[in-house]
Protein backbone atom coordinates (compact mmCIF):
# COMPACT_ATOMS: atom_id res chain seq x y z
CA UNK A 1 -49.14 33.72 -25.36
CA UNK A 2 -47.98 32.28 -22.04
CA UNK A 3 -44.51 30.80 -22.19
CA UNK A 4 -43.95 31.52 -25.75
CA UNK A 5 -44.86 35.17 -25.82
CA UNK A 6 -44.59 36.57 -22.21
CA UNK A 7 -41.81 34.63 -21.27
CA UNK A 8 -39.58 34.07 -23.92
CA UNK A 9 -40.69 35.39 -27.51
CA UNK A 10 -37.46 34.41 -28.91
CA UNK A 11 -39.15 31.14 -29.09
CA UNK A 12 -41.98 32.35 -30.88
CA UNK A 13 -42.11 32.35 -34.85
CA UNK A 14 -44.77 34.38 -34.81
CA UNK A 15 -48.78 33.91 -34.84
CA UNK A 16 -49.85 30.64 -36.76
CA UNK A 17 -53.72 30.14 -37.01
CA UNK A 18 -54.63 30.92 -33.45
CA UNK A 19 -51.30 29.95 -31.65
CA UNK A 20 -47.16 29.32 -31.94
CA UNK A 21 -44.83 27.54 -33.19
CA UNK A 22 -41.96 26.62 -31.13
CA UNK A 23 -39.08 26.65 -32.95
CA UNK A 24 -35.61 28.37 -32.50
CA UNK A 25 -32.35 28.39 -34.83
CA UNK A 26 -30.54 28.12 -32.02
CA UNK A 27 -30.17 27.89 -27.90
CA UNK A 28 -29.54 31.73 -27.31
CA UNK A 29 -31.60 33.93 -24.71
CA UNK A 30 -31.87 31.20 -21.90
CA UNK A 31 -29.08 33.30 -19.52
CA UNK A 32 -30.33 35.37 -16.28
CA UNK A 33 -29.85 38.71 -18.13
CA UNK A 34 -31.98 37.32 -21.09
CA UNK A 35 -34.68 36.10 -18.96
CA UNK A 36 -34.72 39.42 -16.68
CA UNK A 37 -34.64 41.45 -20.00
CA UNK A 38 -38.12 40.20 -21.17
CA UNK A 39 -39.54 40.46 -17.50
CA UNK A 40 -38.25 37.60 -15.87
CA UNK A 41 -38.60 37.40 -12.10
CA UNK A 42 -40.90 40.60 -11.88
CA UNK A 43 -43.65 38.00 -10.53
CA UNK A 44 -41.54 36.95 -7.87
CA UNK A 45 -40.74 40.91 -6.88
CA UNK A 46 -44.68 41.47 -7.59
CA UNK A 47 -45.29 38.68 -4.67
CA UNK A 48 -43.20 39.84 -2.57
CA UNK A 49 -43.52 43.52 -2.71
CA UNK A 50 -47.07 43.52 -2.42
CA UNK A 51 -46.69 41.16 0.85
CA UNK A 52 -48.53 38.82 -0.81
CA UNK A 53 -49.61 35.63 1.79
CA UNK A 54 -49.17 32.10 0.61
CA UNK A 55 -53.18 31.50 1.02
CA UNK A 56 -53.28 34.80 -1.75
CA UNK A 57 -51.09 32.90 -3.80
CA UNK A 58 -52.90 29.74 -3.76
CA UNK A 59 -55.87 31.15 -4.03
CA UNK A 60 -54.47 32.58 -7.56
CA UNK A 61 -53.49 29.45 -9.09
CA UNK A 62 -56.57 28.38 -8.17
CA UNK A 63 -58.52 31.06 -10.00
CA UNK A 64 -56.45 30.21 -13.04
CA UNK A 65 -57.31 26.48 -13.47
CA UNK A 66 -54.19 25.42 -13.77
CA UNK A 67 -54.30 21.82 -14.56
CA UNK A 68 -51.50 19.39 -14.01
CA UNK A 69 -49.07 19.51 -17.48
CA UNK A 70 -47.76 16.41 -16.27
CA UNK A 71 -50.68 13.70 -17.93
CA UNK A 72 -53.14 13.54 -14.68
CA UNK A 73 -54.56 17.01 -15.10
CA UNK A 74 -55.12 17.58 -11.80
CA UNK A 75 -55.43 21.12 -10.75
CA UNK A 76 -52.39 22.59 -9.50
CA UNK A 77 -53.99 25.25 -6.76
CA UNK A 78 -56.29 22.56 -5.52
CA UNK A 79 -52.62 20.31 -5.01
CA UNK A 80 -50.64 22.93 -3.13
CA UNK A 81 -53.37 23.70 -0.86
CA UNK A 82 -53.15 19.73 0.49
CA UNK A 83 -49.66 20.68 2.16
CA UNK A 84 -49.93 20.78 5.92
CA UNK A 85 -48.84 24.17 6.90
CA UNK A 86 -47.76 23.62 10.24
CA UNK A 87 -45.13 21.23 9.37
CA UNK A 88 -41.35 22.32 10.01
CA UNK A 89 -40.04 20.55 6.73
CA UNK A 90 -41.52 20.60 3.68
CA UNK A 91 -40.17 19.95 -0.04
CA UNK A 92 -40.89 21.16 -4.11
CA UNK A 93 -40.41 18.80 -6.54
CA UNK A 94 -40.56 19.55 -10.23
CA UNK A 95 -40.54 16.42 -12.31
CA UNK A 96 -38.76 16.60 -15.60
CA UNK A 97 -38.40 13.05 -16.00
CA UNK A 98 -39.88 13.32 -19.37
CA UNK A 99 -39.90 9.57 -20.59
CA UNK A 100 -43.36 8.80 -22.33
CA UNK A 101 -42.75 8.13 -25.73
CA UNK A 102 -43.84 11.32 -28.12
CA UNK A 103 -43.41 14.00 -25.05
CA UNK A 104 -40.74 16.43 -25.71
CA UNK A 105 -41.93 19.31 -24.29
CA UNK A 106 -40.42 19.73 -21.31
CA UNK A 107 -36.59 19.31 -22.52
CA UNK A 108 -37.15 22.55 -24.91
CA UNK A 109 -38.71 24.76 -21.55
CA UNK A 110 -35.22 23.09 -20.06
CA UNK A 111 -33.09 24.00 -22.94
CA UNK A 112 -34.50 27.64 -23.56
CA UNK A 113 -35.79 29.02 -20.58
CA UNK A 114 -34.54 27.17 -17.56
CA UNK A 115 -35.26 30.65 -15.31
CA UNK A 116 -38.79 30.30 -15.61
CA UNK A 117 -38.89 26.79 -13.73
CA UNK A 118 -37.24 28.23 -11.10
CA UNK A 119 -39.29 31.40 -11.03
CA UNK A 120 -42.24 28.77 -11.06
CA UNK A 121 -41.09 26.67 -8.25
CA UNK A 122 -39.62 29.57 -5.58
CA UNK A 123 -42.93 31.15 -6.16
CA UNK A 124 -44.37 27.69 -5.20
CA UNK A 125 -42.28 27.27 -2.36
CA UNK A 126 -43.22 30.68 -1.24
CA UNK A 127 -47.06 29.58 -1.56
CA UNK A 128 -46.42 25.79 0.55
CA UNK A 129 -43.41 27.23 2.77
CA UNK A 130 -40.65 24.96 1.60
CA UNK A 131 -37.65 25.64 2.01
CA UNK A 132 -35.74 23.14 -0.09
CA UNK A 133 -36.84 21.81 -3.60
CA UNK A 134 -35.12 19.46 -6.49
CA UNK A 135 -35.47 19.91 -10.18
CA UNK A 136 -35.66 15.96 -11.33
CA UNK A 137 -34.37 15.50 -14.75
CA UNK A 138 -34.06 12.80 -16.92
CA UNK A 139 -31.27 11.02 -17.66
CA UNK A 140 -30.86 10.95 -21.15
CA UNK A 141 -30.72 14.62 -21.16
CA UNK A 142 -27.55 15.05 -19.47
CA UNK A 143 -26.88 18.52 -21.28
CA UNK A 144 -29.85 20.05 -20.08
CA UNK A 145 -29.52 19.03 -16.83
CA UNK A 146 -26.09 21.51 -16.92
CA UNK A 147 -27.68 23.91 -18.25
CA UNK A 148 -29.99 23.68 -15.22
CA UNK A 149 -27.12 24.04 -12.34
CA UNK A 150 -25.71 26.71 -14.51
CA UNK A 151 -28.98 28.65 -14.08
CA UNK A 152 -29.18 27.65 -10.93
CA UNK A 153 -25.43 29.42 -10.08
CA UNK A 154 -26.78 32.21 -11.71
CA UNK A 155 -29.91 32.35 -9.79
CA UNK A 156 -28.15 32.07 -6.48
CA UNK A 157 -25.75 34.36 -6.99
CA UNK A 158 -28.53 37.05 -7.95
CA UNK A 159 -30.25 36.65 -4.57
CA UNK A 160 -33.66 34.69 -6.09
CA UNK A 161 -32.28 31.49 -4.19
CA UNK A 162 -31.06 31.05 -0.60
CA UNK A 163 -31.40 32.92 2.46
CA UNK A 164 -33.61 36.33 2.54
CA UNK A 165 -34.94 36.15 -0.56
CA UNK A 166 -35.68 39.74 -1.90
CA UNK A 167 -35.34 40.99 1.84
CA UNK A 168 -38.51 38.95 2.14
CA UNK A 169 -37.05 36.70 5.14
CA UNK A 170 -38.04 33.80 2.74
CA UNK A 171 -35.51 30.75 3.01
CA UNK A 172 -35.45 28.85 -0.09
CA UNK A 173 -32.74 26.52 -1.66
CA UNK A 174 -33.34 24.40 -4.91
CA UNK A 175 -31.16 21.75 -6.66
CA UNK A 176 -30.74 19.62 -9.58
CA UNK A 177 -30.68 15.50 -9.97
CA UNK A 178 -30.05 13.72 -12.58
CA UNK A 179 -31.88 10.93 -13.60
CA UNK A 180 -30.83 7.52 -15.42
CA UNK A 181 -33.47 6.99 -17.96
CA UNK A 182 -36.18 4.81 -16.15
CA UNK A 183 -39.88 5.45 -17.46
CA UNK A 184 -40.77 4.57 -14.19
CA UNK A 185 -39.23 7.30 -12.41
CA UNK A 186 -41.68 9.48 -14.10
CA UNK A 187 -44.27 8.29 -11.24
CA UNK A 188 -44.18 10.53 -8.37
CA UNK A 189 -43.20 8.06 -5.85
CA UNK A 190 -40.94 6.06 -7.96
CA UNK A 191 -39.57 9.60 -8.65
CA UNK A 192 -39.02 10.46 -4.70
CA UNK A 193 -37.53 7.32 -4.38
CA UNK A 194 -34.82 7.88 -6.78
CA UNK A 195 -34.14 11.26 -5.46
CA UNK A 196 -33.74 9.02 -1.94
CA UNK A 197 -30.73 7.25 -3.78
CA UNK A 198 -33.00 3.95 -3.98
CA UNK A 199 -34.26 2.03 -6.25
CA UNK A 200 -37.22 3.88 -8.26
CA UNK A 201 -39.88 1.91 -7.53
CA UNK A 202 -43.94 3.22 -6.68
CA UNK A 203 -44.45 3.49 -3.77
CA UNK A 204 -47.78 2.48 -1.93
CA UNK A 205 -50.32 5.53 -1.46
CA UNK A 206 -51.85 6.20 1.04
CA UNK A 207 -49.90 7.96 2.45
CA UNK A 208 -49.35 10.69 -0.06
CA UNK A 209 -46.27 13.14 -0.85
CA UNK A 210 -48.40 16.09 0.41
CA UNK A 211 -48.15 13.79 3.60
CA UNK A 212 -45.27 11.96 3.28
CA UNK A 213 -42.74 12.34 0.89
CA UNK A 214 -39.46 13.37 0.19
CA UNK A 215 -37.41 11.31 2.96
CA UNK A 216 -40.77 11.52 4.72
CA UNK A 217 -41.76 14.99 4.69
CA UNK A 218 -44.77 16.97 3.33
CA UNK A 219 -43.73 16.96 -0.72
CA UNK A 220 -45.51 19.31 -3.79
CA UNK A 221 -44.95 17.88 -6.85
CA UNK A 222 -45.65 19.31 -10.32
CA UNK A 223 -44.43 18.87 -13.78
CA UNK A 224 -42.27 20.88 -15.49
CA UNK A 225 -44.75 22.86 -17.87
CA UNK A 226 -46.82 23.40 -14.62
CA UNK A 227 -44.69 25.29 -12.62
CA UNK A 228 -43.16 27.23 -16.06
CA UNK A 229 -46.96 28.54 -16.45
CA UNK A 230 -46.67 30.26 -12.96
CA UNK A 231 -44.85 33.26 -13.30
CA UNK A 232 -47.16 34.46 -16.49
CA UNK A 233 -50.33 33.52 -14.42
CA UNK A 234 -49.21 36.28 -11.89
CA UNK A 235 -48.53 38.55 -14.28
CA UNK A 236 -52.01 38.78 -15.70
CA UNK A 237 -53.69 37.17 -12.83
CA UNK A 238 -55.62 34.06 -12.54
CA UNK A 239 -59.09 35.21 -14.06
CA UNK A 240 -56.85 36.01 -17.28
CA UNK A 241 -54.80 32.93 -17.45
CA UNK A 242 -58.46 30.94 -17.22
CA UNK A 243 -59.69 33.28 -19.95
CA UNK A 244 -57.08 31.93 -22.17
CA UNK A 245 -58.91 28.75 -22.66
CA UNK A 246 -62.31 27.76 -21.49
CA UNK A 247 -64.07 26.62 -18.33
CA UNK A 248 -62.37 23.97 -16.37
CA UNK A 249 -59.24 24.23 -18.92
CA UNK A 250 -57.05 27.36 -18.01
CA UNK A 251 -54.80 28.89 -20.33
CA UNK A 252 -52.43 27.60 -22.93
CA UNK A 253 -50.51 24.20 -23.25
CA UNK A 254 -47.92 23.26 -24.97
CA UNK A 255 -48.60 20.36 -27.64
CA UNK A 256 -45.64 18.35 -29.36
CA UNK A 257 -46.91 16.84 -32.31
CA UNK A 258 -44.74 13.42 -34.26
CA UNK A 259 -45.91 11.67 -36.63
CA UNK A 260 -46.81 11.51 -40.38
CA UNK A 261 -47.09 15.44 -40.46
CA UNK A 262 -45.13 17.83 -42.63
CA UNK A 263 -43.47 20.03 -39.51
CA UNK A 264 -43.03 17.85 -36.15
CA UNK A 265 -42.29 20.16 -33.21
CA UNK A 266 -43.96 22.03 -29.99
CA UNK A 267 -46.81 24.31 -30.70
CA UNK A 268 -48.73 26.12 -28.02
CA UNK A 269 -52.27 26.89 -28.55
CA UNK A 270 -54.99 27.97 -26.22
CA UNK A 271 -57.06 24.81 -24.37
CA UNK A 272 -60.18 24.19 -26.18
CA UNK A 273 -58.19 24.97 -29.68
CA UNK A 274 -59.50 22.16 -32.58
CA UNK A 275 -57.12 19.76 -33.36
CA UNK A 276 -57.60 20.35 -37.06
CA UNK A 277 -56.47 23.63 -36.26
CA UNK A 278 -52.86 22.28 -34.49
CA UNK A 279 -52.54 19.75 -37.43
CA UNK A 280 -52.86 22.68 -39.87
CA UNK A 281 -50.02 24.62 -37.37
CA UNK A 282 -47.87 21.10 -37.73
CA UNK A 283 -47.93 21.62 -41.97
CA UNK A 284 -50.81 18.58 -42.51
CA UNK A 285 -50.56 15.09 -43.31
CA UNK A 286 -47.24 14.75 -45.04
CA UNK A 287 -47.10 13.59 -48.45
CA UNK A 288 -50.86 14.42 -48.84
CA UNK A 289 -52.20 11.33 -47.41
CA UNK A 290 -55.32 10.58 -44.65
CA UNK A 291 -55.04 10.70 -41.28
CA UNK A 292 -55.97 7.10 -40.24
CA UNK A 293 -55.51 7.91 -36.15
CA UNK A 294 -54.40 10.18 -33.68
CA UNK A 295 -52.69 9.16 -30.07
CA UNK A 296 -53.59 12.60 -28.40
CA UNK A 297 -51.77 12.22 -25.40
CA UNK A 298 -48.66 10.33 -24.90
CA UNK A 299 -48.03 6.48 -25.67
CA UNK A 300 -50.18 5.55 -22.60
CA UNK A 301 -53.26 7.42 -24.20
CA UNK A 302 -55.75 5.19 -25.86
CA UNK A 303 -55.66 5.74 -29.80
CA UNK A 304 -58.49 7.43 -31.40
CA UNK A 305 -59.72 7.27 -35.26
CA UNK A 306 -58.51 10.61 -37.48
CA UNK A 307 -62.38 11.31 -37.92
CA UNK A 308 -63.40 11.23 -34.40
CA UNK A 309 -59.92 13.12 -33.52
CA UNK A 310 -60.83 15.65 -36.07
CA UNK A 311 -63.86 16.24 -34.27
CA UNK A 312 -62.25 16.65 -31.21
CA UNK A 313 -60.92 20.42 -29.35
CA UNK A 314 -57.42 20.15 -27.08
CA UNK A 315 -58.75 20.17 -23.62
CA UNK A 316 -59.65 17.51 -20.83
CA UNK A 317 -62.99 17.41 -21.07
CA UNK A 318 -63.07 16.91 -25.09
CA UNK A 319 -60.75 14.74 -24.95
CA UNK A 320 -62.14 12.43 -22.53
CA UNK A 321 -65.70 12.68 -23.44
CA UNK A 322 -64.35 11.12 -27.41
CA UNK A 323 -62.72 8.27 -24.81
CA UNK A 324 -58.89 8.82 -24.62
CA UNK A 325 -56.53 11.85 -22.83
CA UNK A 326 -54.98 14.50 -22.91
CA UNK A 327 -52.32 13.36 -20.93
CA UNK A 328 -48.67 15.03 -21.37
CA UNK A 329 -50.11 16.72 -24.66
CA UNK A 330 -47.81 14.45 -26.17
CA UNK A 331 -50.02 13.99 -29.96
CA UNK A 332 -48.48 10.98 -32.57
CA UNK A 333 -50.34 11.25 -35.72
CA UNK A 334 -50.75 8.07 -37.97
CA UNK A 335 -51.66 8.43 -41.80
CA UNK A 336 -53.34 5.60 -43.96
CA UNK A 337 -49.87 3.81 -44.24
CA UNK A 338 -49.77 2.81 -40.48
CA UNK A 339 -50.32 -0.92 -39.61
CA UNK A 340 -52.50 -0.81 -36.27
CA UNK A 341 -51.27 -4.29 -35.26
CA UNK A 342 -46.85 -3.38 -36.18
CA UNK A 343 -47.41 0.00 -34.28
CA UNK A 344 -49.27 -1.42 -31.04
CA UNK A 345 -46.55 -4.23 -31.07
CA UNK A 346 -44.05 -1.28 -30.75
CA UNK A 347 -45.61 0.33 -27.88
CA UNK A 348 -46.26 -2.78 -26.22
CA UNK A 349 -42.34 -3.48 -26.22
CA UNK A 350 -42.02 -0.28 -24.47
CA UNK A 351 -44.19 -0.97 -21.87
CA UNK A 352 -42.41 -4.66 -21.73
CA UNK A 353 -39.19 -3.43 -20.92
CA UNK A 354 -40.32 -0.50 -18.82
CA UNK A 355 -42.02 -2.15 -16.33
CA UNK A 356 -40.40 -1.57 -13.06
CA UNK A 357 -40.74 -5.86 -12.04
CA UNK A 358 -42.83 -4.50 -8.77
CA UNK A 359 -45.86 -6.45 -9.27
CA UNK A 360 -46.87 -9.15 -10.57
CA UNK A 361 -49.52 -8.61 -12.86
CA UNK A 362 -47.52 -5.47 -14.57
CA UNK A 363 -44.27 -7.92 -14.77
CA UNK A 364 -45.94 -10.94 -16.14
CA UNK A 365 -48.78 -9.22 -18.29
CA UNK A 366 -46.81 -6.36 -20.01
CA UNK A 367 -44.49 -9.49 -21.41
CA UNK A 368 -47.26 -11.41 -22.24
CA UNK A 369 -49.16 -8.11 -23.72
CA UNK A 370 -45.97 -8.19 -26.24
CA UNK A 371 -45.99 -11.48 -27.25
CA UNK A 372 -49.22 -12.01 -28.20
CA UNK A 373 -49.32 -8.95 -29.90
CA UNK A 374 -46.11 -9.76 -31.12
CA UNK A 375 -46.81 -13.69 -32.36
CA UNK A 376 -50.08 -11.60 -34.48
CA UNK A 377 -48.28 -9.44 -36.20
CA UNK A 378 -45.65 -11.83 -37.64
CA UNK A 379 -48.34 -14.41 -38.80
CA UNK A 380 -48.64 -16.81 -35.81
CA UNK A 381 -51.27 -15.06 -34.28
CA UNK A 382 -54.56 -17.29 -33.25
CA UNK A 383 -58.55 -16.58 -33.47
CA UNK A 384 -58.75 -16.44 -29.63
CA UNK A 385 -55.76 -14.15 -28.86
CA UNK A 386 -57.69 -11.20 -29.24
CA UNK A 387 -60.30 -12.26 -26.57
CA UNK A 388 -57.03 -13.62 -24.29
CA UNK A 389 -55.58 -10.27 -25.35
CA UNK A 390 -58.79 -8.71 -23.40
CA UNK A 391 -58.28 -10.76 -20.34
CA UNK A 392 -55.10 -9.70 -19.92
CA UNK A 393 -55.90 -6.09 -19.71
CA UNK A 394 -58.66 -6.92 -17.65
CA UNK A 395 -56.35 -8.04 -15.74
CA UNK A 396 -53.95 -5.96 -15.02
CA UNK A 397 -55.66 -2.72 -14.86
CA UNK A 398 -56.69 -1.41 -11.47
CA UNK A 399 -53.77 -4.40 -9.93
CA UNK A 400 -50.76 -2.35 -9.75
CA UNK A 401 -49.37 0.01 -7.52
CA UNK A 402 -48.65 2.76 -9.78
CA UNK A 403 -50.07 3.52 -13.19
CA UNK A 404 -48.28 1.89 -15.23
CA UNK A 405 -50.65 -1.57 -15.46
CA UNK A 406 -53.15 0.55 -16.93
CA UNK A 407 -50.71 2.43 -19.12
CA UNK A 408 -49.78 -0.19 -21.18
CA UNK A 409 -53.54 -2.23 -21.45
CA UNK A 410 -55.31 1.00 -22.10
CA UNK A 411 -53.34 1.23 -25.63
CA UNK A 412 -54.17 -2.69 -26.43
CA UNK A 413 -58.13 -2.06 -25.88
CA UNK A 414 -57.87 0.74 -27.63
CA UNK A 415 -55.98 -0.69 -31.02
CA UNK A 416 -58.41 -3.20 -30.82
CA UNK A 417 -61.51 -1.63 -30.45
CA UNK A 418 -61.36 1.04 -33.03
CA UNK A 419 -59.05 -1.07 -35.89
CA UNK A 420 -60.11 -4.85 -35.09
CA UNK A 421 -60.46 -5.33 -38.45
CA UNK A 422 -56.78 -5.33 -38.59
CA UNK A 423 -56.14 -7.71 -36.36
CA UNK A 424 -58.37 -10.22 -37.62
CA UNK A 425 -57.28 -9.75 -41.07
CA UNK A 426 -53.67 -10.50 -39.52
CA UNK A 427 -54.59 -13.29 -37.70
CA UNK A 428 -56.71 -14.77 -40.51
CA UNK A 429 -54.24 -14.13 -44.00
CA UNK A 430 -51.01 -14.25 -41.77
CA UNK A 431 -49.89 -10.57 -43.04
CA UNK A 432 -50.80 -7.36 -42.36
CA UNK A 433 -53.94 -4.91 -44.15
CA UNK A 434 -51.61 -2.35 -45.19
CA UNK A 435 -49.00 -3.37 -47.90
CA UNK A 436 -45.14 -3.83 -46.76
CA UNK A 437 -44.60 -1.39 -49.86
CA UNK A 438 -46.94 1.23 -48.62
CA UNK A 439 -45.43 0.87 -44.85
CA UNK A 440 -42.45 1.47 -46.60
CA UNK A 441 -43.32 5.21 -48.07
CA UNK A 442 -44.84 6.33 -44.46
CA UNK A 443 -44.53 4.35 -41.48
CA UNK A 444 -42.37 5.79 -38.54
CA UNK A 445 -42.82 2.40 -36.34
CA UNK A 446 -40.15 -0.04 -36.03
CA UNK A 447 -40.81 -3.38 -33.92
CA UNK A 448 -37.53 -4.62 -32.49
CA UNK A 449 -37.27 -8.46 -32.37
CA UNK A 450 -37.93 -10.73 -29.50
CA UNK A 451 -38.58 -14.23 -29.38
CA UNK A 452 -41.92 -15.75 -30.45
CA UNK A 453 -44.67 -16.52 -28.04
């Protein structure tokens, strides 16, 4: 199926219940020769052969409902069609600064099939008529990001990058940058910024990168998984890609799954696939036990109860209609030996320290976020932090140039709303609901110390 069977089966351990398991024994298979051996590049040739016109190509990815791997889900046709074509200077951007706690998809398409982002983003180029893109890469994945320019050499030196592509008369250059680790640099702007040699901060939007973006000029941006998904959508066309999943929710998607489950790891599954049907893939609840919740997309994602998740199918739509995201498919699974109140302390640290310092309310109210949640959980907490716990959310949220406001309130609500019970019990018997001995035999979360509120 997509990028585990078309593209690289040497990722694949076979069927499992309706999708794959990606796991490999080791990082062979991710050299040119590999990659053209299991078709590799024929989309490309197909493109170009057939004279294909950028408009044709967009109007492909649009057929396929291709949504945005990134988190946002926005689809990818619709967001190469906003680049002005008459400009002189345009730029492709694939963002691989894979930072949200619980992703870890996008390192393993880095690690064992680097060709197929580059396929993905000359055939984007081709469609926008760049002629210069930059594969962004986070920091603290410095080996991957070697691997990259070594594909890259390879690339090059084959003819699929620089000047007269394929005899096509198509221009097109692409490079590597490394990254230093900031969450923030995940956002777009903050992203572009970076690339700029500046500081990564958001920027303000309007204007937008399809307007203004890399060092001003007209700017595509996609995440990694997105662009990787474009060579096998032109190999079985658009209407077949969509036909993969279900209306609105094109193709496959790549899921990594952490957590109390018996085989952590990257599974790809058709969208619209139950999630009782990836936790089966992922080897169940480990040691037996319930699932108590489910954070289905990434650490920004707000939680959902195990029932209600069980209910639930992987796609946008399901997903949001149960009220939380799909996000970066990024899904941490919690088991009855969780405590709601240590784990949300954990990701509110996260968001503490991530915060880019930009604006206000972010700067001030992810600390504060923390050490409320913080003072609860280790017995100081107060009956009216919960409702001052609210406000605070409140607002933030909507206040904040980029995302990130909302990113770390939406998981606060959340915790609150479906396992208040937890919090009060903390805030009223100075100890948490679930045993220390029973956190013990299951929980993954560990709160680093800071000073009391």
């Amino acid at each position: 199926m997509a990028l585990l069977e078309a593209i690289n089966p040497l990722l694949s351990a076979g069927w499992q219940q309706g999708g794959h398991e990606w796991r490999l024994e080791n990082d062979a298979g991710w050299r040119l020769k590999d990659y053209e051996a299991r078709g590799g590049y024929q989309s490309l040739r197909k493109i170009i052969e057939t004279s294909m016109s950028p408009d044709d190509v967009i109007a492909e990815v649009k057929k396929s409902v291709l949504r945005g791997r990134g988190g946002a889900g926005f689809p990818t046709g619709l967001k190469w069609s906003f680049m002005p074509k008459a400009a002189p200077e345009k730029y492709i951007v694939c963002n691989t600064d894979e930072g949200e706690p619980g992703t870890f998809k996008d390192r393993d398409i880095q690690r064992y099939d680097p060709h197929v982002i580059i396929e993905g983003m000359i055939i984007a180029a081709y469609a926008v008529g760049a002629g210069r893109g930059y594969n962004y890469i986070h920091g603290e994945i410095y080996e991957l990001y070697q691997r990259f320019e070594d594909a890259l050499d390879e690339a090059r030196a084959a003819g699929y990058l620089g000047q007269n592509i394929l005899g096509s008369g198509f221009n097109f250059d692409l490079f590597a940058h490394h990254g230093w680790g900031a969450y923030i640099c995940g956002e777009e702007s903050a992203l572009l910024e970076s690339i700029e040699g500046k500081k990564g901060q958001p920027r303000f939007k309007p204007p937008f990168p399809a307007n203004v973006g890399l060092y001003g000029k007209p700017t595509t941006i996609n995440n990694t998984e997105s662009f990787a998904s474009i060579p096998f959508i032109f190999r079985i066309g658009g209407e077949g890609f969509l036909n993969l999943g279900k209306p609105n929710n094109g193709g496959t998607k790549l899921f990594s799954v952490s957590g109390h489950v018996n085989r952590p790891g990257n599974f790809e599954v058709p969208m619209g696939t139950p999630f009782a049907k990836l936790l089966e893939m992922a080897g169940g609840m480990r040691g037996g036990r319930k699932l108590k919740a489910v954070i289905p997309g990434g650490s920004s994602a707000p939680v959902l109860p195990g029932d209600i998740m069980m209910d639930c199918t992987l796609d946008y739509d399901s997903i949001a209609k149960a009220g939380s995201m799909l996000g970066s498919g990024a899904v941490i699974v919690m088991d009855e030996t969780t405590c709601m109140v240590k784990a949300l302390e954990r990701l509110a640290w996260f968001y503490y320290e991530e915060s880019c310092g930009q604006c206000t309310p972010c700067r001030e109210g992810t600390g504060w976020l923390y050490k409320v949640i913080h003072r609860i959980e280790h017995g100081q907490g107060k009956p009216e932090d919960l409702a001052l716990l609210d406000r605070l959310t409140v607002n933030i949220m909507g206040r904040t140039i980029c995302a990130l406001g909302d990113a770390a309130s939406m998981p606060v609500q959340s915790f609150i709303k479906h396992f208040r019970s937890e919090f009060e019990y903390h805030i009223e018997h100075k100890k948490c609901l679930v045993p220390p001995d029973v956190q013990r035999t299951g929980s993954t979360f560990y709160t680093r110390k800071m000073g009391q509120a």
